[in-house]
C-alpha atoms as a PDB file:
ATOM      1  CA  UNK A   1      46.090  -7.102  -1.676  1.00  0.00           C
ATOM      2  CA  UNK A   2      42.527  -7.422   0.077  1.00  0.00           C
ATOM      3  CA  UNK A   3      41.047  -5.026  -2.537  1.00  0.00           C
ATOM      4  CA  UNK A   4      42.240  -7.509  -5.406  1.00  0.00           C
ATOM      5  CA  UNK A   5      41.531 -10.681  -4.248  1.00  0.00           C
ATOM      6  CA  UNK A   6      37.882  -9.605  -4.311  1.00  0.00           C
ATOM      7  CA  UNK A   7      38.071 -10.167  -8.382  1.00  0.00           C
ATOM      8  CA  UNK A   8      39.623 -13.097  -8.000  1.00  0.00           C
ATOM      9  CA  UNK A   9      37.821 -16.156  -9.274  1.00  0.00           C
ATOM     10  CA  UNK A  10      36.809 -18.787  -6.660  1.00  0.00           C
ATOM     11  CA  UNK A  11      38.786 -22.051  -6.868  1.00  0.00           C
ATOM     12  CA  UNK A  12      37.161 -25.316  -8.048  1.00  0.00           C
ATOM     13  CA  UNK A  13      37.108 -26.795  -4.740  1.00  0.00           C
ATOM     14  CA  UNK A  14      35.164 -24.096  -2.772  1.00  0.00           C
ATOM     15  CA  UNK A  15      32.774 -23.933  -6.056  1.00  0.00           C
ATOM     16  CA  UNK A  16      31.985 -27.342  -5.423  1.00  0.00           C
ATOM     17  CA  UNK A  17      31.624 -26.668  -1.604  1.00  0.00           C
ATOM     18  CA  UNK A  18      29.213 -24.420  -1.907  1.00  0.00           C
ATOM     19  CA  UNK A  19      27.462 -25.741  -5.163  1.00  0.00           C
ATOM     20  CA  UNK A  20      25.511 -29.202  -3.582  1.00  0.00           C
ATOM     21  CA  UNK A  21      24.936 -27.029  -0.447  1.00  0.00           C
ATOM     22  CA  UNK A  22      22.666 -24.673  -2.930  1.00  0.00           C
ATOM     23  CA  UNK A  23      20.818 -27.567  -4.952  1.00  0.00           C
ATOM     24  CA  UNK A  24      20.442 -29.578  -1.587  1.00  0.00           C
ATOM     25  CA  UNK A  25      18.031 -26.469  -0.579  1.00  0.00           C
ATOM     26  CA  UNK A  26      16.234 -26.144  -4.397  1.00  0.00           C
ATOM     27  CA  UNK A  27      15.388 -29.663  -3.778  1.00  0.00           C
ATOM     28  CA  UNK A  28      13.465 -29.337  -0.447  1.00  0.00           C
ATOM     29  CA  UNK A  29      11.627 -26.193  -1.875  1.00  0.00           C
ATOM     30  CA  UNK A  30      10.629 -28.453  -4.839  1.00  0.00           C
ATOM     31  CA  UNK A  31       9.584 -31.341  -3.043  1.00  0.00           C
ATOM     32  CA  UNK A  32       7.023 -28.597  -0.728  1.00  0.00           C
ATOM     33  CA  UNK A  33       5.737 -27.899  -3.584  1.00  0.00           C
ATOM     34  CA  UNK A  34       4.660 -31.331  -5.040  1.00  0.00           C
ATOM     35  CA  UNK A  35       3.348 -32.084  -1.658  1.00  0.00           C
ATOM     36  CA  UNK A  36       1.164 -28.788  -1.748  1.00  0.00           C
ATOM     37  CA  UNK A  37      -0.062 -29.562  -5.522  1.00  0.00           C
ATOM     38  CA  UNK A  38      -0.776 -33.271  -5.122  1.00  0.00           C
ATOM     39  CA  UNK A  39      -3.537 -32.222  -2.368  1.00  0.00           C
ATOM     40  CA  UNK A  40      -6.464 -30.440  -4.275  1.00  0.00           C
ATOM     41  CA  UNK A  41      -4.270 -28.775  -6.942  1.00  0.00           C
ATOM     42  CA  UNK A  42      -6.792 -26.784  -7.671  1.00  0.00           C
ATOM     43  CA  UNK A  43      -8.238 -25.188  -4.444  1.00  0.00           C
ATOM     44  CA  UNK A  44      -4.369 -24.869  -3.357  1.00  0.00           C
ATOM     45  CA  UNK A  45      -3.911 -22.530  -6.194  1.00  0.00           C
ATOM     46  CA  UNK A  46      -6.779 -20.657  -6.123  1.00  0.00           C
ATOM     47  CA  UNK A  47      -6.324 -19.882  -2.519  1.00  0.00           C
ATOM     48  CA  UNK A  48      -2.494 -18.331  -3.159  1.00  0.00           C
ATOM     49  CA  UNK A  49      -3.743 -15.998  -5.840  1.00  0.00           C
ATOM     50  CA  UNK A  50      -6.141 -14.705  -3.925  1.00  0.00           C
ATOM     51  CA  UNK A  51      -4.441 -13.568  -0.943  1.00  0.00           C
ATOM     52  CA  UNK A  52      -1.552 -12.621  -2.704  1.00  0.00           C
ATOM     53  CA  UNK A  53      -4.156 -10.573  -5.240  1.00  0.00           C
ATOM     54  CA  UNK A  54      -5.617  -9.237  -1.375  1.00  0.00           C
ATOM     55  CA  UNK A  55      -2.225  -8.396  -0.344  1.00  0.00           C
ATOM     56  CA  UNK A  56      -1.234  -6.073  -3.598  1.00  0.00           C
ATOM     57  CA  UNK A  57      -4.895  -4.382  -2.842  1.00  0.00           C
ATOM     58  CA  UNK A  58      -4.414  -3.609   0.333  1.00  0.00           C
ATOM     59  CA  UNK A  59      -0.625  -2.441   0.300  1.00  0.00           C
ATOM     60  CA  UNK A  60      -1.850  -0.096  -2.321  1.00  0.00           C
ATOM     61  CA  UNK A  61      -4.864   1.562  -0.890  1.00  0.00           C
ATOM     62  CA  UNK A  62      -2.999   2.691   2.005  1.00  0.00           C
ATOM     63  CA  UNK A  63      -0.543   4.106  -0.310  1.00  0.00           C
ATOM     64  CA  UNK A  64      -3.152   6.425  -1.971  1.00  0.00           C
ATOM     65  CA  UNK A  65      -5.186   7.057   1.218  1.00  0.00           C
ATOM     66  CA  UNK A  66      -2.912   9.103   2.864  1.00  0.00           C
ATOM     67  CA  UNK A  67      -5.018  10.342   5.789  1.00  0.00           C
ATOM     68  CA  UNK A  68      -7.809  11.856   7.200  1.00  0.00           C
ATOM     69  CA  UNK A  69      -8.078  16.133   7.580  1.00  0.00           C
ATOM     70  CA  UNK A  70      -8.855  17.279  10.705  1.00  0.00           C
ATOM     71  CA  UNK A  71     -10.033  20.341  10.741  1.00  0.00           C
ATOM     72  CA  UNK A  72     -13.224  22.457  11.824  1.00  0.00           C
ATOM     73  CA  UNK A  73     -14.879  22.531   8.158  1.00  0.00           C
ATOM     74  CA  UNK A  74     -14.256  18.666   7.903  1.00  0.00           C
ATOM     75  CA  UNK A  75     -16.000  17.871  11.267  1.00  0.00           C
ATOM     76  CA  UNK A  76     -19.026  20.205  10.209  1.00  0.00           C
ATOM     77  CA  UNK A  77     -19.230  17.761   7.084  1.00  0.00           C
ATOM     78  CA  UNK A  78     -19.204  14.820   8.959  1.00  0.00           C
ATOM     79  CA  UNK A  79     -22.723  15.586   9.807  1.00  0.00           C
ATOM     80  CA  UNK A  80     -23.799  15.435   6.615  1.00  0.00           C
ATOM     81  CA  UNK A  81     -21.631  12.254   5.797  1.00  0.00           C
ATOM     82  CA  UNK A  82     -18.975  13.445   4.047  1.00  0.00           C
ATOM     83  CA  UNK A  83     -15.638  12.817   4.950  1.00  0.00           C
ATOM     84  CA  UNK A  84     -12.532  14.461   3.506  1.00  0.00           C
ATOM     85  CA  UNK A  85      -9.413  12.628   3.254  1.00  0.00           C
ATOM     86  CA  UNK A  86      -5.605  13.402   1.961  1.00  0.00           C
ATOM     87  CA  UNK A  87      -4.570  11.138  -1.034  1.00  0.00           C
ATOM     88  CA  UNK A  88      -2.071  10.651  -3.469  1.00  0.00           C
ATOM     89  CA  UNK A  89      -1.286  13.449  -6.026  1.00  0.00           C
ATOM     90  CA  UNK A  90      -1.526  10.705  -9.123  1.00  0.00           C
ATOM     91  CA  UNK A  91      -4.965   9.393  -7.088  1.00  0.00           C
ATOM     92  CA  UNK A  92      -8.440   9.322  -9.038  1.00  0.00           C
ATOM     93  CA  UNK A  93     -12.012   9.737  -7.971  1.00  0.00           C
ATOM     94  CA  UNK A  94     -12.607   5.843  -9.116  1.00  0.00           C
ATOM     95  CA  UNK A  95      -9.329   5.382  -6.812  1.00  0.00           C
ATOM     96  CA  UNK A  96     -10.427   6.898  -4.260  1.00  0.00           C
ATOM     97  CA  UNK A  97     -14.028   5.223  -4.582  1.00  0.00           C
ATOM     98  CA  UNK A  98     -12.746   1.771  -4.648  1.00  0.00           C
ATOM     99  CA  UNK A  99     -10.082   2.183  -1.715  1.00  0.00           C
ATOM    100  CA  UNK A 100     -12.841   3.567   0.415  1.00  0.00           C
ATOM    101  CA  UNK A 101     -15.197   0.880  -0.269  1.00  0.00           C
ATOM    102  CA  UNK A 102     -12.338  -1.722   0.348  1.00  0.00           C
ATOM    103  CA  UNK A 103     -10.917  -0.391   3.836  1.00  0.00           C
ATOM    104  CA  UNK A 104     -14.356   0.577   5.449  1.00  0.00           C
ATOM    105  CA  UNK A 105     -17.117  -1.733   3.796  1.00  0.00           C
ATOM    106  CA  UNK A 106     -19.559   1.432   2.926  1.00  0.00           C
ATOM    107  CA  UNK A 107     -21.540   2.621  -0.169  1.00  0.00           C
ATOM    108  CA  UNK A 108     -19.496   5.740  -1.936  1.00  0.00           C
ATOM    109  CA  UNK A 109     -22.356   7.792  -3.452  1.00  0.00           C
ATOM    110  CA  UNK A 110     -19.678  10.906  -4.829  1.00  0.00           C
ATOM    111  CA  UNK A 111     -16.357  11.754  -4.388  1.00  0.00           C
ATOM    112  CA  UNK A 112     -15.403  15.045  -4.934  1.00  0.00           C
ATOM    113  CA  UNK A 113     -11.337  16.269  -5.442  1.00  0.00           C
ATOM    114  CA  UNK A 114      -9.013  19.285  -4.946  1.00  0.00           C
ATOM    115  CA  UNK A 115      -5.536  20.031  -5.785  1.00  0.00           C
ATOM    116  CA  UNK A 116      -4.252  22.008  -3.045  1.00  0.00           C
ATOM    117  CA  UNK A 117      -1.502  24.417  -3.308  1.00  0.00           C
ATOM    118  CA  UNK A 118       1.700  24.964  -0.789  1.00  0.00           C
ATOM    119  CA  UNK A 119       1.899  27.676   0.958  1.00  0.00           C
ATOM    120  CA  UNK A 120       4.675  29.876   0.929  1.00  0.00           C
ATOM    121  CA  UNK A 121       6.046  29.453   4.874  1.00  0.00           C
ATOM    122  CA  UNK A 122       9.459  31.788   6.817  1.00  0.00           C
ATOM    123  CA  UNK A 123      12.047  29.609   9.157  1.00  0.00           C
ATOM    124  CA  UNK A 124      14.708  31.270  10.660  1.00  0.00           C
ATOM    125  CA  UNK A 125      14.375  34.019   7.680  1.00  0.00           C
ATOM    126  CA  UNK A 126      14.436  31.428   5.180  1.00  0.00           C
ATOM    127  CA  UNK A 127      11.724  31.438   2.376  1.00  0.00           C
ATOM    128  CA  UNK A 128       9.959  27.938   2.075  1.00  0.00           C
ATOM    129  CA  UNK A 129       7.288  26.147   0.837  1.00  0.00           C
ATOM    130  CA  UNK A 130       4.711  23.695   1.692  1.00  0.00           C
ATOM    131  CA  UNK A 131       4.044  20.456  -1.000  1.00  0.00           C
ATOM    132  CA  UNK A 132       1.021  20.292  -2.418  1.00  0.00           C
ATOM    133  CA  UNK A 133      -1.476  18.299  -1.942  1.00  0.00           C
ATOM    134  CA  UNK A 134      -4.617  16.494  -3.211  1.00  0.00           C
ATOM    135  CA  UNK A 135      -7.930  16.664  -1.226  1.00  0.00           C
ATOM    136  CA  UNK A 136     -10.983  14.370  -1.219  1.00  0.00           C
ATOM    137  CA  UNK A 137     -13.904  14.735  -0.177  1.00  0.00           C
ATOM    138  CA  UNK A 138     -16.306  11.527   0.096  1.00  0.00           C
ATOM    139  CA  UNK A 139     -19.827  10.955   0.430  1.00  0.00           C
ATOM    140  CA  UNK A 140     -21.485   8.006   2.225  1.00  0.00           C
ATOM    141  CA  UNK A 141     -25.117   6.702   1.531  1.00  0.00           C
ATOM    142  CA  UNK A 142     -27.566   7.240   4.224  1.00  0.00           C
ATOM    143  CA  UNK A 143     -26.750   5.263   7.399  1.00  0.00           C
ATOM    144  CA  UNK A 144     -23.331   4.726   6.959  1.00  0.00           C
ATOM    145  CA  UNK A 145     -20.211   6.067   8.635  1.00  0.00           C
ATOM    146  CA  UNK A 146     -16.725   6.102   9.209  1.00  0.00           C
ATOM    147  CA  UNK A 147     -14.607   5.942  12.472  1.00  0.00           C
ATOM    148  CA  UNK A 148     -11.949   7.833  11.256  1.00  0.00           C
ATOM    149  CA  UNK A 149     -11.124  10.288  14.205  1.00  0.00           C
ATOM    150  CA  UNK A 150     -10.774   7.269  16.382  1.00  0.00           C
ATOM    151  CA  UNK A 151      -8.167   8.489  19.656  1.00  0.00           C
ATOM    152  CA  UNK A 152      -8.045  12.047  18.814  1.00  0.00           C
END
């Protein structure tokens, strides 16, 4: 019986329980609103977009910028202001270019990318693979750098 009454429709009277409880709560959000717009409509609105237009950026870039490599060859490059990264597989240079100028504030001269193959790895006599993965490399103007091996 439990598993049927599910499907059953609601009666009247609990529809109309719950029914002013829900427009009660539309009304208060609607009446926030007026107050919001009535104060410089304008500035109000242009304020909104913009973080929520910051917000979309942001959430993004850290999607594509997956991480920094550490390794030996990556560190020598650092002295010559290039620092390599991990990134999406579906990632661009111009991507790339405009998440690095958004996260650290620095000049991209070139950005340079590999695909990267898996590499064929044993466990426990299993055969296995590594995912690929995409590589960039980026190149800062003169003067500026990039903490990204901060705590290791």
């Amino acid at each position: 019986m439990g598993l049927l009454d599910k499907f059953k429709k609601k009666s009247t009277a609990e529809a109309k329980a719950v029914a002013p409880k829900q427009a009660t709560a539309k009304v208060k959000v609607e009446k926030k609103v007026e107050a919001v717009v009535d104060n410089n409509a304008t500035e109000t609105v242009n304020k909104v977009k913009k973080s929520d237009l910051t917000k979309k950026i942001n959430g993004q870039a850290y999607k594509v910028l997956l991480s920094s490599v550490i390794s030996e060859k990556a560190a020598i490059a650092e002295s010559h202001n290039s620092y390599t990264f991990s990134v999406e597989k579906a990632a661009t240079k111009v991507d790339v270019r405009n998440i690095i100028k958004q996260i650290y504030n620095v000049k991209v001269l070139k950005v340079r990318i590999m695909n990267r193959e898996g590499k064929a790895k044993n466990t426990r006599g299993k055969k296995g693979r590594t995912s690929d993965w995409k590589k960039a490399i980026v190149t800062l103007a003169k003067g500026e750098t990039v903490n990204v091996h901060e705590g290791v």
